[in-house]
PDB file of N, CA and C in Angstrom:
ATOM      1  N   UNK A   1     -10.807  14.787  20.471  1.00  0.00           N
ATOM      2  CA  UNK A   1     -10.270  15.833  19.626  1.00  0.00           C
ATOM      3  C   UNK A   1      -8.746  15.778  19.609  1.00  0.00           C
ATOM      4  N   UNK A   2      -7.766  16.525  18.656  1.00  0.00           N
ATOM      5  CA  UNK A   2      -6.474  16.536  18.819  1.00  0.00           C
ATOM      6  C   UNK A   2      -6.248  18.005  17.951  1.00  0.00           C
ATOM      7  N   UNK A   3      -5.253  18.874  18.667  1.00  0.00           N
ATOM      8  CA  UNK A   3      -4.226  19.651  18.402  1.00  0.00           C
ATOM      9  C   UNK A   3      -3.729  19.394  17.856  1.00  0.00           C
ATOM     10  N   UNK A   4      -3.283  19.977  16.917  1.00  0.00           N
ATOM     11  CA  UNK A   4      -2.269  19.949  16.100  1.00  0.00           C
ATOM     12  C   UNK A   4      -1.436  21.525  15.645  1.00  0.00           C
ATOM     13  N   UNK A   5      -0.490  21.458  16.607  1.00  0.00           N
ATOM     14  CA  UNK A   5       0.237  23.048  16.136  1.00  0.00           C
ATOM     15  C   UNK A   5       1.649  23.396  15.422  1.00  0.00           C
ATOM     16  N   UNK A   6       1.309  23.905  14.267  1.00  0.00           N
ATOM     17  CA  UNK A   6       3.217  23.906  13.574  1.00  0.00           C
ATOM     18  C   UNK A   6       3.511  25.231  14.050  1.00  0.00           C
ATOM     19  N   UNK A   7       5.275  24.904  13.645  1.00  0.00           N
ATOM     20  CA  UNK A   7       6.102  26.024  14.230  1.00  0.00           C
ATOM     21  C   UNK A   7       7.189  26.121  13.183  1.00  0.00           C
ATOM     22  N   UNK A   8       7.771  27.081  12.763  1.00  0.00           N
ATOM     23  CA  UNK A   8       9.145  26.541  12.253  1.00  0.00           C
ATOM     24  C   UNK A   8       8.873  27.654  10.508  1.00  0.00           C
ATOM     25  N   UNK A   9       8.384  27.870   9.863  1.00  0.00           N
ATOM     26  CA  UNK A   9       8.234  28.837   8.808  1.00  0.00           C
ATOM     27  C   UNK A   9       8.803  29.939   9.257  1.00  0.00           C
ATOM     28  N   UNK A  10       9.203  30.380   7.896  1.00  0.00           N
ATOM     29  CA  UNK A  10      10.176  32.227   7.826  1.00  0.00           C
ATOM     30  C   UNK A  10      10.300  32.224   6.241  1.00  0.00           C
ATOM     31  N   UNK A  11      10.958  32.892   6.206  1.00  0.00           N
ATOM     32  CA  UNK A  11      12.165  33.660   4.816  1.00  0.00           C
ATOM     33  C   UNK A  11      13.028  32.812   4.568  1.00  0.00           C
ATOM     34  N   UNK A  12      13.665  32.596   3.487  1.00  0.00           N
ATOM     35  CA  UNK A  12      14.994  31.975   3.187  1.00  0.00           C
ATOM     36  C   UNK A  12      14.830  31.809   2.178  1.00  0.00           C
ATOM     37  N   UNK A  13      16.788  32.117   1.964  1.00  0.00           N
ATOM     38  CA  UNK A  13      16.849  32.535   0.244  1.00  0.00           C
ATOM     39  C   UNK A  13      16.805  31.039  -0.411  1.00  0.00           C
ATOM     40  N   UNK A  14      16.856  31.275  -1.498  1.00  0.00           N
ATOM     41  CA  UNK A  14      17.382  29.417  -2.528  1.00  0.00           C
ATOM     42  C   UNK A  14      18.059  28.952  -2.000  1.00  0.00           C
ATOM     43  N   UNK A  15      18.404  27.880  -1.812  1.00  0.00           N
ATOM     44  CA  UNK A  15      19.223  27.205  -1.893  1.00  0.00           C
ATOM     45  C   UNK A  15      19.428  26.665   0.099  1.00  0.00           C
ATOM     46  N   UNK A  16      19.005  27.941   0.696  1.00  0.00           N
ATOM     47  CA  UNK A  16      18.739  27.316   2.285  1.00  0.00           C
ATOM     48  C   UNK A  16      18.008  26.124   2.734  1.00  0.00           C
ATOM     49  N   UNK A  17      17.985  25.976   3.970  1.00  0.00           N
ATOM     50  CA  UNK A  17      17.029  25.023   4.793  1.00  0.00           C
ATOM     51  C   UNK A  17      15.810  25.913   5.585  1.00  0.00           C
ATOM     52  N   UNK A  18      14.923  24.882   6.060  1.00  0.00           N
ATOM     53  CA  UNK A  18      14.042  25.171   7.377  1.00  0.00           C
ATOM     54  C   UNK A  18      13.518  24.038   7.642  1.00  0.00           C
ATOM     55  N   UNK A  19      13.297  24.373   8.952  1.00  0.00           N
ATOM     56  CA  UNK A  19      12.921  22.910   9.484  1.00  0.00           C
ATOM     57  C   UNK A  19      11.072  23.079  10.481  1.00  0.00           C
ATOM     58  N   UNK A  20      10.073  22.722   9.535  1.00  0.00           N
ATOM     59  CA  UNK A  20       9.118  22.721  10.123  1.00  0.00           C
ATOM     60  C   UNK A  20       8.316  21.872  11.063  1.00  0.00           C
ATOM     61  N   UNK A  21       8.165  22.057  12.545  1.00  0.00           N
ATOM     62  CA  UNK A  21       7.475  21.138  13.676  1.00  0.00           C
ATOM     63  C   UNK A  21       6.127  21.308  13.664  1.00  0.00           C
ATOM     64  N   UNK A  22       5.580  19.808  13.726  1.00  0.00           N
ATOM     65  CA  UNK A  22       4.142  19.625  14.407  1.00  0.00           C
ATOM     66  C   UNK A  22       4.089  19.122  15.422  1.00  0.00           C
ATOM     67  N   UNK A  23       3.404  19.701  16.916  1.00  0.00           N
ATOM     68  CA  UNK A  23       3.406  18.629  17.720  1.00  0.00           C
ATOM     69  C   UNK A  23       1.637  18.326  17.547  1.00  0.00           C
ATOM     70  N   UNK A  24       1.464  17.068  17.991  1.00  0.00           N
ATOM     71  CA  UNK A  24      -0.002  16.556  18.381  1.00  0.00           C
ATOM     72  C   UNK A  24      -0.524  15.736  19.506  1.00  0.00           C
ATOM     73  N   UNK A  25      -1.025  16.779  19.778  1.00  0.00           N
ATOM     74  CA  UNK A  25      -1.917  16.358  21.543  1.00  0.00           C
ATOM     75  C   UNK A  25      -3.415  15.886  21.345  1.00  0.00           C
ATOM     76  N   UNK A  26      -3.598  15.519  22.543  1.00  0.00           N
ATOM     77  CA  UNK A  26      -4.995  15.400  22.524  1.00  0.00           C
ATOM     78  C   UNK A  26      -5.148  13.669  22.053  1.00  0.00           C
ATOM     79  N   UNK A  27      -6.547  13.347  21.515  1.00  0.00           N
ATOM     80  CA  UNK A  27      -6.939  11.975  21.740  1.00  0.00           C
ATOM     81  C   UNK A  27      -6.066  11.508  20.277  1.00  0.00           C
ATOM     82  N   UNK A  28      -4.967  10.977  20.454  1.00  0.00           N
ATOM     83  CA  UNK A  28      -4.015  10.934  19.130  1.00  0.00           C
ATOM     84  C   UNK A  28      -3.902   9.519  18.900  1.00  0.00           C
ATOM     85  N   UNK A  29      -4.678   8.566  19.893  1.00  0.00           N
ATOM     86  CA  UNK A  29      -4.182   7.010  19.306  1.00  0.00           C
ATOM     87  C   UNK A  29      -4.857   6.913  18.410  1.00  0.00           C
ATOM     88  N   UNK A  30      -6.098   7.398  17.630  1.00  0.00           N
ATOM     89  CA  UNK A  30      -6.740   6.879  16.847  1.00  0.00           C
ATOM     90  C   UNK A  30      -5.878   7.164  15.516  1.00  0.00           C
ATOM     91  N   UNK A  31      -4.407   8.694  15.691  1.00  0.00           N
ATOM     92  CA  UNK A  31      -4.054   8.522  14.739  1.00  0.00           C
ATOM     93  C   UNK A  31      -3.222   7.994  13.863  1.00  0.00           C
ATOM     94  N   UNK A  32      -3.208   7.510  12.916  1.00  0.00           N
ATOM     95  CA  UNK A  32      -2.068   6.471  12.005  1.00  0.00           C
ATOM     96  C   UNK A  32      -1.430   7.382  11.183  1.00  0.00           C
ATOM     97  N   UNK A  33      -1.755   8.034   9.917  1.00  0.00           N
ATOM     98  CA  UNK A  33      -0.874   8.559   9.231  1.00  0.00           C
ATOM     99  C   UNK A  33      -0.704   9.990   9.551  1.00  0.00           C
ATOM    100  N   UNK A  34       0.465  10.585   9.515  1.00  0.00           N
ATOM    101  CA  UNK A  34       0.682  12.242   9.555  1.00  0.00           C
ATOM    102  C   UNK A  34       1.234  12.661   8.576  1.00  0.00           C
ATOM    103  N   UNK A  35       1.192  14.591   7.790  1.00  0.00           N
ATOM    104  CA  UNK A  35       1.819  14.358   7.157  1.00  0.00           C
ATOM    105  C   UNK A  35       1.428  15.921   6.946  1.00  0.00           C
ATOM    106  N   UNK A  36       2.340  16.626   6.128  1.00  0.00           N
ATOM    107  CA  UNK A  36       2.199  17.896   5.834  1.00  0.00           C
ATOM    108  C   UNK A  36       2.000  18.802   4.356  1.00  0.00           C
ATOM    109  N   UNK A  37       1.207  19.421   4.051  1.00  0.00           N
ATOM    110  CA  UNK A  37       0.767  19.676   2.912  1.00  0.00           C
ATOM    111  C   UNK A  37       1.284  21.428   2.551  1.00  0.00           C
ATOM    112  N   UNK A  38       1.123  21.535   1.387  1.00  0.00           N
ATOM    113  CA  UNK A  38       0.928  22.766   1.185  1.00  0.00           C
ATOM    114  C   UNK A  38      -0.190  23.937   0.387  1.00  0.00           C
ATOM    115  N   UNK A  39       0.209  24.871   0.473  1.00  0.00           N
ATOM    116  CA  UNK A  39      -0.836  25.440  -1.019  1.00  0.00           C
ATOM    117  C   UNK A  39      -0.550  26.804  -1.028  1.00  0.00           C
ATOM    118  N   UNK A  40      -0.069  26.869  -2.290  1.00  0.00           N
ATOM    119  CA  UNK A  40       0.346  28.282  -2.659  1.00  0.00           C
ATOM    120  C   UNK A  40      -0.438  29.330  -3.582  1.00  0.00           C
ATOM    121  N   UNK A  41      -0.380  30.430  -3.360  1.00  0.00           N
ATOM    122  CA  UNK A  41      -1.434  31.314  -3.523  1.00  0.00           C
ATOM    123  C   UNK A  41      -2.237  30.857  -5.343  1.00  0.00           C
ATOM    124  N   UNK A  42      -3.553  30.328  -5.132  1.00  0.00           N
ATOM    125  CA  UNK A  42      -4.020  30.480  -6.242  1.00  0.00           C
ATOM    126  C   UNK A  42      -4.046  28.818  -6.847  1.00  0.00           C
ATOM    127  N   UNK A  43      -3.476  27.945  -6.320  1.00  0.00           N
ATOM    128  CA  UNK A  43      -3.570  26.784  -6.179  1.00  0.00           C
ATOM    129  C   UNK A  43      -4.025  25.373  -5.296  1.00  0.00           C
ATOM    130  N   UNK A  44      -4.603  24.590  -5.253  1.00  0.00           N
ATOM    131  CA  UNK A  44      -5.102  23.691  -4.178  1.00  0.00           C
ATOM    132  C   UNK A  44      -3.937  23.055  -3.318  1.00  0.00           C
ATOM    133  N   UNK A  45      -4.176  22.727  -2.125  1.00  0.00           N
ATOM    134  CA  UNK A  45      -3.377  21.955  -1.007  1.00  0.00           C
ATOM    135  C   UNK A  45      -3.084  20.593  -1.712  1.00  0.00           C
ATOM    136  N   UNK A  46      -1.617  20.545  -1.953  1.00  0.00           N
ATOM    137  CA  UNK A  46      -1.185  19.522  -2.384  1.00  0.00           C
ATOM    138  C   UNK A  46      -0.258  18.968  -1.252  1.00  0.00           C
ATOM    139  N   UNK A  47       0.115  17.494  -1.211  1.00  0.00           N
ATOM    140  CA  UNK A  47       0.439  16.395  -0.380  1.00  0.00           C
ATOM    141  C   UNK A  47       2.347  16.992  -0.537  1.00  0.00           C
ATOM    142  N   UNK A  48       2.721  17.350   0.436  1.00  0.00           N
ATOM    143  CA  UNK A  48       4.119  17.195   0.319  1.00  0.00           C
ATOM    144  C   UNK A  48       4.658  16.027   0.709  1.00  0.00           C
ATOM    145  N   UNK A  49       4.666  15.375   2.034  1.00  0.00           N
ATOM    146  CA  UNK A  49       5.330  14.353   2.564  1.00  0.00           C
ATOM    147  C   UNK A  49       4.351  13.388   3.495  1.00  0.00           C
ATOM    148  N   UNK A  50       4.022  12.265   3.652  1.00  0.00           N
ATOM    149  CA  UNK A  50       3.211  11.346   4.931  1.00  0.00           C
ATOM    150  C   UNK A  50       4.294  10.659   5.538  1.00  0.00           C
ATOM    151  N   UNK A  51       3.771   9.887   6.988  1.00  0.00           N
ATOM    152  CA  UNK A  51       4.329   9.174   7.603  1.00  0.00           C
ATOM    153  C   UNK A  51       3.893   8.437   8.220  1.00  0.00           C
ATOM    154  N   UNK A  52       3.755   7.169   8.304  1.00  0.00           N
ATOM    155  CA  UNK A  52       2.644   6.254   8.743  1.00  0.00           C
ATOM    156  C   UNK A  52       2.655   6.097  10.678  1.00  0.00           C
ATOM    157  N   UNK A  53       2.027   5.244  11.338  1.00  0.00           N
ATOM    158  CA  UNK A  53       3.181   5.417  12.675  1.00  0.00           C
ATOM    159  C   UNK A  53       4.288   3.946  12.797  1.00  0.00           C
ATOM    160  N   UNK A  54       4.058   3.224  11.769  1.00  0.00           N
ATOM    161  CA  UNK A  54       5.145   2.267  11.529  1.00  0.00           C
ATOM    162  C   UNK A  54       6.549   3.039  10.805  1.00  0.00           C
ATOM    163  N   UNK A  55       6.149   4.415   9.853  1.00  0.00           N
ATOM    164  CA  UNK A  55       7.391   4.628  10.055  1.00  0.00           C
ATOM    165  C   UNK A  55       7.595   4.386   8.271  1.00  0.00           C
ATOM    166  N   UNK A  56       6.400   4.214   7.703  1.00  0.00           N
ATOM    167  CA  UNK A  56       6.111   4.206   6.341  1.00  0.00           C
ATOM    168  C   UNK A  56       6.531   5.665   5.704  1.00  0.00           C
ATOM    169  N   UNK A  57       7.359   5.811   4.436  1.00  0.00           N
ATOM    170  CA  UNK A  57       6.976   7.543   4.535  1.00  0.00           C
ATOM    171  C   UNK A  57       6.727   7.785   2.677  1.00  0.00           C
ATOM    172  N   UNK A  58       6.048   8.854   2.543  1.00  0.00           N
ATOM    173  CA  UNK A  58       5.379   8.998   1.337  1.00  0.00           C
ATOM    174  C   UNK A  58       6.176  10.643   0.498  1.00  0.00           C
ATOM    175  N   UNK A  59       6.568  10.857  -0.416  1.00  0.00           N
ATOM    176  CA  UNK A  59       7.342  11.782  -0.958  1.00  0.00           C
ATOM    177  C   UNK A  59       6.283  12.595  -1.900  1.00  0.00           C
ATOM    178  N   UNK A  60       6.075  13.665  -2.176  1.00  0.00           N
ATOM    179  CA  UNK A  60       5.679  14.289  -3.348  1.00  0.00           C
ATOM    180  C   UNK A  60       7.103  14.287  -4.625  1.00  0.00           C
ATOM    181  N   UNK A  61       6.468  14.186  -5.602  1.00  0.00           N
ATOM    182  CA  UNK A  61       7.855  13.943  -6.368  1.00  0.00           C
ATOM    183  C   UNK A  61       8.378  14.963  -6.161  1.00  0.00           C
ATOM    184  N   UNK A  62       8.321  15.828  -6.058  1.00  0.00           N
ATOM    185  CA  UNK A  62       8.839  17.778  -6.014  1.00  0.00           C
ATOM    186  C   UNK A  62       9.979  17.849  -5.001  1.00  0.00           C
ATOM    187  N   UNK A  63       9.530  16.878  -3.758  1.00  0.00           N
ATOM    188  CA  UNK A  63      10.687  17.289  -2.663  1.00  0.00           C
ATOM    189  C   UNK A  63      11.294  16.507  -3.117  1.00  0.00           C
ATOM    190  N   UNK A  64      11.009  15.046  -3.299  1.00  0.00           N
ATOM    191  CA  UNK A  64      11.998  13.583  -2.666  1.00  0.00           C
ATOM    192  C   UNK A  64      13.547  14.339  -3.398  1.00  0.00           C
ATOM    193  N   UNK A  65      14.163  13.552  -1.695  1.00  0.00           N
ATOM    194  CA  UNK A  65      15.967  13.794  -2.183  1.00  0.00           C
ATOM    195  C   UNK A  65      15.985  15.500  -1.267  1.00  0.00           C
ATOM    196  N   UNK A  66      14.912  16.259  -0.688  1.00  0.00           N
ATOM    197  CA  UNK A  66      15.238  17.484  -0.480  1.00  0.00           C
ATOM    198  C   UNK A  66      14.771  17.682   1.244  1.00  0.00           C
ATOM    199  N   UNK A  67      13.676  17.133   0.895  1.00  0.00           N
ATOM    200  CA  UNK A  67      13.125  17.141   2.295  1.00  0.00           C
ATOM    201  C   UNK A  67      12.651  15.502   2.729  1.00  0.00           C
ATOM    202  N   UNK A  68      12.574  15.449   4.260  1.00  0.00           N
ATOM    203  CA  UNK A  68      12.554  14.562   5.160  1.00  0.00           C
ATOM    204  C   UNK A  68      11.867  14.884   6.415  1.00  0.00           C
ATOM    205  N   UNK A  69      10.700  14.079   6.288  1.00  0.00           N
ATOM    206  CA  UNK A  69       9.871  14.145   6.826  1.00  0.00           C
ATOM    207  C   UNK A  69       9.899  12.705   8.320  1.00  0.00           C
ATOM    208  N   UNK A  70      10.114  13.353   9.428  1.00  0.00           N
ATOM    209  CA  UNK A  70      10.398  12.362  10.955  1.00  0.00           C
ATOM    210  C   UNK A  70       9.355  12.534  12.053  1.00  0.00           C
ATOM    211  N   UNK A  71       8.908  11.340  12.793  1.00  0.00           N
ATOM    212  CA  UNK A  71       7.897  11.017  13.627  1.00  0.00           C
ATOM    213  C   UNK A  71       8.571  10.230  14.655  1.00  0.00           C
ATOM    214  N   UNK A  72       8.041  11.396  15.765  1.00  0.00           N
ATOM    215  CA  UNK A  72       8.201  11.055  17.276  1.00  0.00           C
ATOM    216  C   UNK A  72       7.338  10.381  17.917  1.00  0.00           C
ATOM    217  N   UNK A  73       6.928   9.108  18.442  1.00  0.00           N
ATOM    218  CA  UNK A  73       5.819   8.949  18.663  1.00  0.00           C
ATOM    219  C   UNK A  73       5.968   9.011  20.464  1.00  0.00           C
ATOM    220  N   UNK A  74       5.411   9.763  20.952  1.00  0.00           N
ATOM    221  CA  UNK A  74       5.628   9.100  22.792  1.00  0.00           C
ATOM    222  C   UNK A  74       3.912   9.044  23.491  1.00  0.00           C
ATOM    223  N   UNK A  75       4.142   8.876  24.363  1.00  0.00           N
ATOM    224  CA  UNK A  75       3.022   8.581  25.342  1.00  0.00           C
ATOM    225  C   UNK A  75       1.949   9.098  24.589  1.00  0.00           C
ATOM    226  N   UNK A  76       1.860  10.347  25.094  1.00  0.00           N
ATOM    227  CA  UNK A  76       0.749  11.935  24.827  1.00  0.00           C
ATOM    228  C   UNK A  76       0.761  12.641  24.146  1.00  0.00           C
ATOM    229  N   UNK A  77       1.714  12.005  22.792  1.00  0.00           N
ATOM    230  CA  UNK A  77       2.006  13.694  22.271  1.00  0.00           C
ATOM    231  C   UNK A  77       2.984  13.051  20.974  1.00  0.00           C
ATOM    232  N   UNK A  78       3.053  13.412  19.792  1.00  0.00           N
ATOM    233  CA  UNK A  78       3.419  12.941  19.065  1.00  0.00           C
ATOM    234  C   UNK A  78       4.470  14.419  18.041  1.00  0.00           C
ATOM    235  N   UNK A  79       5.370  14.257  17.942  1.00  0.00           N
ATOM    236  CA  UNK A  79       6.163  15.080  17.338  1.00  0.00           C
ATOM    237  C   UNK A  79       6.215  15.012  15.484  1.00  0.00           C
ATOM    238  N   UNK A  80       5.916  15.631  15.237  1.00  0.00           N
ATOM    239  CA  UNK A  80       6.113  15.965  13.105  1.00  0.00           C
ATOM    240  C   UNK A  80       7.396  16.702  12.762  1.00  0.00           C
ATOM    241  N   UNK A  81       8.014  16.742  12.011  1.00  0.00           N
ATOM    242  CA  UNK A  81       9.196  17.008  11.645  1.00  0.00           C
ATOM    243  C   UNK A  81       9.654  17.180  10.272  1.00  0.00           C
ATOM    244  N   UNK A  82       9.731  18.532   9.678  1.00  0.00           N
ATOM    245  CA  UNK A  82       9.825  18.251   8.172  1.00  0.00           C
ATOM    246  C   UNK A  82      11.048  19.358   7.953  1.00  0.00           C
ATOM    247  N   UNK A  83      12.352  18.562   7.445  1.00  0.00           N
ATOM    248  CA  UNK A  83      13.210  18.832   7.573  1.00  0.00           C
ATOM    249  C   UNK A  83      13.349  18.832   5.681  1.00  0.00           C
ATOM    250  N   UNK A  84      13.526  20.179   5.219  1.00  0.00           N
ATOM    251  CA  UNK A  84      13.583  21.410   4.224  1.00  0.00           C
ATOM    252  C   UNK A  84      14.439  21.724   3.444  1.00  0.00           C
ATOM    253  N   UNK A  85      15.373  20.862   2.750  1.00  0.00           N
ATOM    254  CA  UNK A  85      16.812  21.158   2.192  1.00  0.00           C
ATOM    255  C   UNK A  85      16.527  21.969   0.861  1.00  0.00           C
ATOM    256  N   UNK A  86      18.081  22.494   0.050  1.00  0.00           N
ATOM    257  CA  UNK A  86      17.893  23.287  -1.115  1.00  0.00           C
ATOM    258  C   UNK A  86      16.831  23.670  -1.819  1.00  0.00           C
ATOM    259  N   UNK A  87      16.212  24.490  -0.559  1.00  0.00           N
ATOM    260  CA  UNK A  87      14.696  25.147  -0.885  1.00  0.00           C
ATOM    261  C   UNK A  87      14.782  26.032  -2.129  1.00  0.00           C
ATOM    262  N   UNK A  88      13.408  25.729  -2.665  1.00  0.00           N
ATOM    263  CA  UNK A  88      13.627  26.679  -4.431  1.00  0.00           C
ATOM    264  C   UNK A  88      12.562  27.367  -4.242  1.00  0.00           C
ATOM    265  N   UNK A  89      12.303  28.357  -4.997  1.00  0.00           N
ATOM    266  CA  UNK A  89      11.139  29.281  -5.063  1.00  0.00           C
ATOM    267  C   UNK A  89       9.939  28.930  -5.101  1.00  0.00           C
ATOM    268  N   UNK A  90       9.709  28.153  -5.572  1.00  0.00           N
ATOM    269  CA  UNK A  90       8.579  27.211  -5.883  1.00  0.00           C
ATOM    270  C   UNK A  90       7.710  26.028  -4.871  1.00  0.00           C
ATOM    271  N   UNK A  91       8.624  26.291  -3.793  1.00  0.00           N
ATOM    272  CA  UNK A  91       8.329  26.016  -2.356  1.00  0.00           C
ATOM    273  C   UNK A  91       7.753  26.721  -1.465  1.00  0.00           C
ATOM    274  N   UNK A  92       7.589  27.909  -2.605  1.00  0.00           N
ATOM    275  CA  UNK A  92       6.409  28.856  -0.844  1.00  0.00           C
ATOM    276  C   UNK A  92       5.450  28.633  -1.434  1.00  0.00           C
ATOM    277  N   UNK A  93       4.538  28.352   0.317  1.00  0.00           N
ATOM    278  CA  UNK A  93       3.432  28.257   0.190  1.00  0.00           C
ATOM    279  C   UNK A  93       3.045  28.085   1.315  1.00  0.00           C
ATOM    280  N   UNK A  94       2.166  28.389   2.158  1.00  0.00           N
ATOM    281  CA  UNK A  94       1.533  27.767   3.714  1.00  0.00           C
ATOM    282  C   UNK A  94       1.554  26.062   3.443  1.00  0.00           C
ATOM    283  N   UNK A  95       2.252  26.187   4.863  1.00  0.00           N
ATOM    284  CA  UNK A  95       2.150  24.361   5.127  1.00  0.00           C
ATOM    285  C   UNK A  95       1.539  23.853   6.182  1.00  0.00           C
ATOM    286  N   UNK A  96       0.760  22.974   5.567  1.00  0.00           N
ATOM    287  CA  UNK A  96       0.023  22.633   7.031  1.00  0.00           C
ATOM    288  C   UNK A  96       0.223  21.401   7.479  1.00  0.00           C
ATOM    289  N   UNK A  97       0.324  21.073   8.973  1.00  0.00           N
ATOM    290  CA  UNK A  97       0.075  19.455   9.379  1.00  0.00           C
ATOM    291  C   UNK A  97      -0.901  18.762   9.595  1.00  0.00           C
ATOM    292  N   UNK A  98      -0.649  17.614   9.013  1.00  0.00           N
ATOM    293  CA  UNK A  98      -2.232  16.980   8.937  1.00  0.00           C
ATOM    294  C   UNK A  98      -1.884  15.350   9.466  1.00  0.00           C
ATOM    295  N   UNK A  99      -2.774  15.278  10.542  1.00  0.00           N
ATOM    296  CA  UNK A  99      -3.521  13.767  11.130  1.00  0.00           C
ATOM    297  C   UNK A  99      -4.610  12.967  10.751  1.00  0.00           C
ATOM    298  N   UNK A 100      -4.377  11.610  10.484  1.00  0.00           N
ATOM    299  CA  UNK A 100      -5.599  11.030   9.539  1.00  0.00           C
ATOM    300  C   UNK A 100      -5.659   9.748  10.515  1.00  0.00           C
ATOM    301  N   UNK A 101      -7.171   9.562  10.726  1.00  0.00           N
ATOM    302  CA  UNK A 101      -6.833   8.515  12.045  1.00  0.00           C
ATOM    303  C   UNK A 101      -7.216   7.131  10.936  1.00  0.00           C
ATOM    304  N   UNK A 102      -7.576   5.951  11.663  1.00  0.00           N
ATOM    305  CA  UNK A 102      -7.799   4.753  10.946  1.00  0.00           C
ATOM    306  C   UNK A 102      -9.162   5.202  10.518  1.00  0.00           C
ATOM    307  N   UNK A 103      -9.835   5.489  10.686  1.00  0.00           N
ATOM    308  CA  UNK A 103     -11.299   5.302  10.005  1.00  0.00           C
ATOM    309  C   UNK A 103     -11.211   6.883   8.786  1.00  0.00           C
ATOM    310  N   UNK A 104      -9.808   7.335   8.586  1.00  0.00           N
ATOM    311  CA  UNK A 104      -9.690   8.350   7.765  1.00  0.00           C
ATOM    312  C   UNK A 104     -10.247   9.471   7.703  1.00  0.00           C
ATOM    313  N   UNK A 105     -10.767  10.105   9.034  1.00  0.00           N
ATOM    314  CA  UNK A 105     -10.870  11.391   9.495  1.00  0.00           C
ATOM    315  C   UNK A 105      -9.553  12.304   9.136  1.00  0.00           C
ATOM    316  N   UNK A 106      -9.789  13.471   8.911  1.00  0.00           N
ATOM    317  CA  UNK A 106      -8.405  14.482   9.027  1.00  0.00           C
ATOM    318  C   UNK A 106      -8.587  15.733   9.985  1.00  0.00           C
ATOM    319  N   UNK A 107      -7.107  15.963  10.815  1.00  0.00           N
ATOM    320  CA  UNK A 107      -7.407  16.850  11.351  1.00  0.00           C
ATOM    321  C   UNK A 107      -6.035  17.720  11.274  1.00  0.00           C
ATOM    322  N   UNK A 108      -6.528  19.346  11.178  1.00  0.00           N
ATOM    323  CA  UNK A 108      -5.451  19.875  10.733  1.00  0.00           C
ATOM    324  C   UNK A 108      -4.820  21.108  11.728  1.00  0.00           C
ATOM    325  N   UNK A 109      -3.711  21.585  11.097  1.00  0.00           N
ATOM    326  CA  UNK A 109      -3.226  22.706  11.946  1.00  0.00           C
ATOM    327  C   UNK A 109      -3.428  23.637  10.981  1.00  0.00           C
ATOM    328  N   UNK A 110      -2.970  24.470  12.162  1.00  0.00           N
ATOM    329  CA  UNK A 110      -3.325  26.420  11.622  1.00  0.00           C
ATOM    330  C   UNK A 110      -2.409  26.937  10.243  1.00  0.00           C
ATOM    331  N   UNK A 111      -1.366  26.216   9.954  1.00  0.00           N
ATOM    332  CA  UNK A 111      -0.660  26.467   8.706  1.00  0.00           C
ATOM    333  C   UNK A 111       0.495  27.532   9.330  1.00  0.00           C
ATOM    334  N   UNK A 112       1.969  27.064   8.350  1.00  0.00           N
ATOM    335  CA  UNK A 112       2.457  28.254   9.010  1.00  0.00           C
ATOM    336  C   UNK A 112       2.952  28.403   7.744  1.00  0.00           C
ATOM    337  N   UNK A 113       3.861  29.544   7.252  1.00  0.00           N
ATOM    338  CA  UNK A 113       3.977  30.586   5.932  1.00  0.00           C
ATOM    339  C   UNK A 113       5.556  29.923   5.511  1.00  0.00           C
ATOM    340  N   UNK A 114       5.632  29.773   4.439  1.00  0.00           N
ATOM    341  CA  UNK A 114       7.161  29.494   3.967  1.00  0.00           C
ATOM    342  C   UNK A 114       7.427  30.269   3.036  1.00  0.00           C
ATOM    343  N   UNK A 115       8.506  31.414   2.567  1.00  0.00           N
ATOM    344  CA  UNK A 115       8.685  31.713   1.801  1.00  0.00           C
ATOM    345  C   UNK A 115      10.126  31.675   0.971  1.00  0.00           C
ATOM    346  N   UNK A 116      10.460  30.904   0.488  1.00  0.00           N
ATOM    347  CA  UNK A 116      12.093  31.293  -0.560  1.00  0.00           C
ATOM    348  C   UNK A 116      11.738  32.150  -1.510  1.00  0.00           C
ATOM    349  N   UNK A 117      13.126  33.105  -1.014  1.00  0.00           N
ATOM    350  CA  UNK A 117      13.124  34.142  -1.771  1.00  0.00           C
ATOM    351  C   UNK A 117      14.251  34.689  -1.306  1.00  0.00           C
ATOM    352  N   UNK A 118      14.817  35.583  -2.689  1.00  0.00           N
ATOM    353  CA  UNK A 118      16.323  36.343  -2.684  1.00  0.00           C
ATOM    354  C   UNK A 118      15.921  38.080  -2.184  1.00  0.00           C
TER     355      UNK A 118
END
């Protein structure tokens, strides 16, 4: 099994940052790609950013140029990192982190809340 817990959602007006963490524990070699999604009220979970563990990384057209998405890899425990620039309104939405091992299982976290707003 593997954990997966984010941290890092709040408030913030236009034009701010936030910087959202996943860490992932548990049986994590099987996993290869990570990556964090969203979905805002009334719409399906769409792909914001991936990251392979080579270090591959995948953009939704919406962020690229805004956000940046970084992978820690160590022993036991693997760090997610989605770093949030000139956030627009159109960016809230629960985000979740997601682990996809080689045989393309997914496993997810609890979601945490983003909202821009004035």
């Amino acid at each position: 099994q593997v954990q997966l817990v984010e941290s890092g959602g709040g408030l913030v007006q236009p034009g701010g940052s936030l910087r959202l963490s996943c860490t992932a524990s548990g049986n994590i070699l099987p996993i290869n790609t990570m990556g964090w999604y969203r979905q805002a009220p009334g719409k399906e979970r769409a792909l914001v950013a991936t990251i392979t563990r080579s270090g591959n990384t995948n953009y939704a057209d919406s962020v690229k140029g805004r956000f940046t998405i970084l992978r820690d890899n160590a022993v036991n425990m693997v760090t997610l990192t989605l770093q949030m620039n000139s956030l627009k309104p159109e960016d809230t939405a629960v985000y979740y982190c997601n682990g996809k091992t080689w045989s393309l299982n997914d496993y997810w976290g609890q979601g945490t809340q983003v909202t821009v707003s004035s």
